[in-house]
N, C-alpha and C. Protein backbone atom coordinates (compact mmCIF):
# COMPACT_ATOMS: atom_id res chain seq x y z
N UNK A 1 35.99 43.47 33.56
CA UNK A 1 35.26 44.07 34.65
C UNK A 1 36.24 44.43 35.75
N UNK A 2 35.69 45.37 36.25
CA UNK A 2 36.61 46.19 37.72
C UNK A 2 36.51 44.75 38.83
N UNK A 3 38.09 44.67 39.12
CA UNK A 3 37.98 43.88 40.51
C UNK A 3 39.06 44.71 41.36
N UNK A 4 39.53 43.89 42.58
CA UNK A 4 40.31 44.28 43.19
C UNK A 4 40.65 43.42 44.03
N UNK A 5 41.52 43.29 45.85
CA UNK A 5 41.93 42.14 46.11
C UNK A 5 40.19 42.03 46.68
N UNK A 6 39.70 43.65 47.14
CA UNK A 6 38.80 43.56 48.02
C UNK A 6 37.47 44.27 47.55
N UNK A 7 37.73 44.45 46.35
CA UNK A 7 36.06 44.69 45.89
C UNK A 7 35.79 44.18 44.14
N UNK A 8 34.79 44.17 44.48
CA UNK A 8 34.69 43.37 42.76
C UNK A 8 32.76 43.98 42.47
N UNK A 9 33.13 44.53 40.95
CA UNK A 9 31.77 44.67 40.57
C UNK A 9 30.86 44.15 39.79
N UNK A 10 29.32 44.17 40.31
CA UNK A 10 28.56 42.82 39.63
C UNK A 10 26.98 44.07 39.77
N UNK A 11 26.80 43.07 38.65
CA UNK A 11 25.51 43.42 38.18
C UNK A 11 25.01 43.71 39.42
N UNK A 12 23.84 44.77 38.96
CA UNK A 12 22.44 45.08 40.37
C UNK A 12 21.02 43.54 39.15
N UNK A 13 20.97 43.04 40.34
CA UNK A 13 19.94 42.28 40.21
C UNK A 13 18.36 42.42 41.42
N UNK A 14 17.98 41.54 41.16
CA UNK A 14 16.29 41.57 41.58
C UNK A 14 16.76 41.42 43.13
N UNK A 15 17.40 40.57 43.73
CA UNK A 15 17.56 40.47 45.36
C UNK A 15 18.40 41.42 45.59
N UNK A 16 19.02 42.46 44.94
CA UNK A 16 19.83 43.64 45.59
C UNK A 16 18.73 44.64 45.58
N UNK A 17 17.69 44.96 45.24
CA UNK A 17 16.93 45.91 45.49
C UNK A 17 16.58 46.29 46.74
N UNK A 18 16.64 45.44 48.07
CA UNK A 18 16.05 45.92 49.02
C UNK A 18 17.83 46.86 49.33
N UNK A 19 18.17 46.08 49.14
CA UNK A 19 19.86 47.02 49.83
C UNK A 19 20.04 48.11 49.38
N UNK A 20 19.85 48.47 48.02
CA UNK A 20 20.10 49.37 47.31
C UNK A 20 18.93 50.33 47.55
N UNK A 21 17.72 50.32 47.80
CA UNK A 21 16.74 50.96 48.83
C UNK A 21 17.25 51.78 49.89
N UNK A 22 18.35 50.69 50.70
CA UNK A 22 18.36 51.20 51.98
C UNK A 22 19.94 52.34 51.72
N UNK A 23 20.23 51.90 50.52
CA UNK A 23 21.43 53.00 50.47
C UNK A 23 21.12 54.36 49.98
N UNK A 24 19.79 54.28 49.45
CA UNK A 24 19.60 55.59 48.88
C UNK A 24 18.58 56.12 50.47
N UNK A 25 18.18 55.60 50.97
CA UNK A 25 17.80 55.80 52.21
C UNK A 25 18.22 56.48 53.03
N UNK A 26 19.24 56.07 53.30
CA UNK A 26 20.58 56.40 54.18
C UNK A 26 20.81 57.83 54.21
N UNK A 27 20.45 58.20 52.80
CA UNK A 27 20.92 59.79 52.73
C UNK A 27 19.60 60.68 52.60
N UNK A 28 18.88 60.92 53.42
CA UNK A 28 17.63 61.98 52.79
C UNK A 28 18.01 63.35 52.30
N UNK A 29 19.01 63.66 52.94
CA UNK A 29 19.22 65.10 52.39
C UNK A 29 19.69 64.98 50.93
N UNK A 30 19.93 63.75 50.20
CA UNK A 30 20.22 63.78 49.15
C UNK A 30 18.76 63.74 48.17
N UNK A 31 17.99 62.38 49.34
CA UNK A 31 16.82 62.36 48.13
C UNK A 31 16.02 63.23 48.39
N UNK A 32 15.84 64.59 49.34
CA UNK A 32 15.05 65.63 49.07
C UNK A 32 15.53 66.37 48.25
N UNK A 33 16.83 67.14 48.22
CA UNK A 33 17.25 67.74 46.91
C UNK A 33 16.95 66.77 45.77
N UNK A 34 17.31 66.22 44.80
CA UNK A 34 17.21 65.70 43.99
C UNK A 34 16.53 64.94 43.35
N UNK A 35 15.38 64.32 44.57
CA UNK A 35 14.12 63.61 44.22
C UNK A 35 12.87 64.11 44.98
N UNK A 36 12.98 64.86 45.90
CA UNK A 36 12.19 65.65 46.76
C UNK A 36 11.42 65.04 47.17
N UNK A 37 11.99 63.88 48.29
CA UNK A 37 11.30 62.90 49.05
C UNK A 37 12.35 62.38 49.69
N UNK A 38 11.63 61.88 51.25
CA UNK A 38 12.87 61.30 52.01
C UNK A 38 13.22 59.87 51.83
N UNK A 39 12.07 59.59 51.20
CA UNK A 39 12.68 57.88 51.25
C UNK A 39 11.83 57.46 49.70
N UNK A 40 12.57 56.22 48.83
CA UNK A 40 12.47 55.62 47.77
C UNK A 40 11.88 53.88 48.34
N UNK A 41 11.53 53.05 47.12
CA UNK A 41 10.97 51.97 48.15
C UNK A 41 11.75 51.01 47.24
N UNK A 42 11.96 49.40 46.71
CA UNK A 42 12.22 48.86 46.39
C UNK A 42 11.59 49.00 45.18
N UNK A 43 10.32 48.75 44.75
CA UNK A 43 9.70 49.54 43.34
C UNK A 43 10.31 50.41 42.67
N UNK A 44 10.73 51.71 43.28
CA UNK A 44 10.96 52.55 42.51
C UNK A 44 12.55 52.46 42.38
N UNK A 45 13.43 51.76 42.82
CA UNK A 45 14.21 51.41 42.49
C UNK A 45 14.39 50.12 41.36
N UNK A 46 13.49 49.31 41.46
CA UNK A 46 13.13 48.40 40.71
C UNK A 46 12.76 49.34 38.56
N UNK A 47 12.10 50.04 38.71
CA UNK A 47 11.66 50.87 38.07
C UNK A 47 12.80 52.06 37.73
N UNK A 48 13.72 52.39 38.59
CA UNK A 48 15.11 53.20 37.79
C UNK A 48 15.83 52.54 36.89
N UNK A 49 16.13 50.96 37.50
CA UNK A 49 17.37 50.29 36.96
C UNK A 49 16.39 49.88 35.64
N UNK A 50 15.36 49.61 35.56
CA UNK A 50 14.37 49.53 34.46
C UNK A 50 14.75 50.53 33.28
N UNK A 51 14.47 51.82 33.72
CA UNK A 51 14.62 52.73 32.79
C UNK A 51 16.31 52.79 32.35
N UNK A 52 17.10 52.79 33.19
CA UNK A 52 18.57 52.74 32.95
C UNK A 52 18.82 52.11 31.60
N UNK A 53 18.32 50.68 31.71
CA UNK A 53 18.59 49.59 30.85
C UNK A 53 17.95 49.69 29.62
N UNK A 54 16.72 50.53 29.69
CA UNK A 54 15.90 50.74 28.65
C UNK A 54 16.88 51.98 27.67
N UNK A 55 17.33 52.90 28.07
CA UNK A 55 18.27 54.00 27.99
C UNK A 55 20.04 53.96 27.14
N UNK A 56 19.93 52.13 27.99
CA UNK A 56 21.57 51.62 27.43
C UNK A 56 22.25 51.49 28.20
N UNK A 57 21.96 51.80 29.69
CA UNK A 57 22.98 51.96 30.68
C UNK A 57 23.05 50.24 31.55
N UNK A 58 23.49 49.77 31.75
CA UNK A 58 24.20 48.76 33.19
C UNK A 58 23.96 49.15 34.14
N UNK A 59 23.56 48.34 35.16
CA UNK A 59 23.79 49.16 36.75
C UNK A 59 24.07 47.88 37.46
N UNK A 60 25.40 48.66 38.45
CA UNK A 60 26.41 47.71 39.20
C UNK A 60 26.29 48.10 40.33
N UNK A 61 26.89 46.79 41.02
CA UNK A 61 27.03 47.17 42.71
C UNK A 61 28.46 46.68 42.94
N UNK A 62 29.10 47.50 44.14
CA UNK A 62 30.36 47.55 44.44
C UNK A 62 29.97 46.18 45.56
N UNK A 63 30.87 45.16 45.13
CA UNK A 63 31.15 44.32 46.56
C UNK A 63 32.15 44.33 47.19
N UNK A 64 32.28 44.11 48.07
CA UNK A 64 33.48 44.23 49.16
C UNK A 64 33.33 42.48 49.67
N UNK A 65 34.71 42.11 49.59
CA UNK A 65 35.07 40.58 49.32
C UNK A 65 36.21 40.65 50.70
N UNK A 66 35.50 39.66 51.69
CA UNK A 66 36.56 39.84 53.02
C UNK A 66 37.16 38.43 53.05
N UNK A 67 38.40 37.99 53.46
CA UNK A 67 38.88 36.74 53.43
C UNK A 67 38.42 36.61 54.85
N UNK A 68 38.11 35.16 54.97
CA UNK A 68 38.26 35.33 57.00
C UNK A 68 38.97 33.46 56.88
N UNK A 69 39.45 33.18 58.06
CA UNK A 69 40.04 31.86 58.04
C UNK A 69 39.47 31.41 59.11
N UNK A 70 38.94 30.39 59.42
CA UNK A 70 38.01 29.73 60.35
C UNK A 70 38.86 28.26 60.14
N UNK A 71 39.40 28.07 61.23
CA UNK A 71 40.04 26.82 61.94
C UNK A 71 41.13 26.56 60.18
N UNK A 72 40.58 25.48 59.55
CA UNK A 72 41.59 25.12 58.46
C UNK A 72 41.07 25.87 57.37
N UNK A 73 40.12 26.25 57.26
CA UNK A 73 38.96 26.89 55.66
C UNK A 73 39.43 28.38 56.26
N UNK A 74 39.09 28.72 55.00
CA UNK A 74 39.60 29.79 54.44
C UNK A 74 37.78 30.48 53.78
N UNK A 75 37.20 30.97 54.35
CA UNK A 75 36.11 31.73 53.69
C UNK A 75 36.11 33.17 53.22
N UNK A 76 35.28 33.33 52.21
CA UNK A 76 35.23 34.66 51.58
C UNK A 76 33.55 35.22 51.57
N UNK A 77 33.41 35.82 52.23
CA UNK A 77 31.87 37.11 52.48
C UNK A 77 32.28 37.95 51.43
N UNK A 78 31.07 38.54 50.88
CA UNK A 78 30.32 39.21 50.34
C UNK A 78 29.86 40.52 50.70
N UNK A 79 29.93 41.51 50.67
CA UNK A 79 28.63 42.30 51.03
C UNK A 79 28.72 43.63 50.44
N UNK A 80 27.76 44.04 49.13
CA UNK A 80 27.20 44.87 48.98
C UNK A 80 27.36 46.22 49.42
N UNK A 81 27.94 47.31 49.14
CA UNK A 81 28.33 48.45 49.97
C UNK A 81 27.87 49.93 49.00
N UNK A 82 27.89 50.07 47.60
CA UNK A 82 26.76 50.71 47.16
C UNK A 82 26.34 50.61 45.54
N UNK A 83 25.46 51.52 45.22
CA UNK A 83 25.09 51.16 43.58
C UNK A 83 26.06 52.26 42.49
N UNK A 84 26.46 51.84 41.75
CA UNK A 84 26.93 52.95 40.37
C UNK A 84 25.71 52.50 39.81
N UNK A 85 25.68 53.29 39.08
CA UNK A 85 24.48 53.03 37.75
C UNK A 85 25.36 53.92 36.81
């Protein structure tokens, strides 16, 4: 699987749906061309990655992996930044 120092890719699961909502969100001028609607809901995203899988396909999300150092620890965040399918 694709990593890097600072992104690493992982499955789209059931609690990434609201994010992945808000990324296709983000762009209406995309989802009126191409889906001809401004906004998608968690369902129907729920219901793509459905069909994807039904099809043969995987669908991943890019994470972005930040080091931060807090006093002696050393922590690593997470966060989600968009979907491949």
């Amino acid at each position: 699987m694709f990593a890097s120092d600072n992104f690493y890719l992982e499955r789209a699961q059931q609690q990434d749906l609201q994010e992945i909502a808000a990324v296709y969100n983000s762009n209406p001028a995309f989802l009126i061309t191409h889906l001809g609607c401004r906004r998608i809901s968690e369902e129907w995203v729920a219901a793509e990655l459905a069909d994807m899988k039904e099809a043969g396909f995987d669908s991943y999300i890019i994470v972005e992996q930040i080091n931060m150092v807090w006093g002696d620890k050393q922590l690593v965040a997470t966060r989600m930044i968009k979907q491949l399918t």
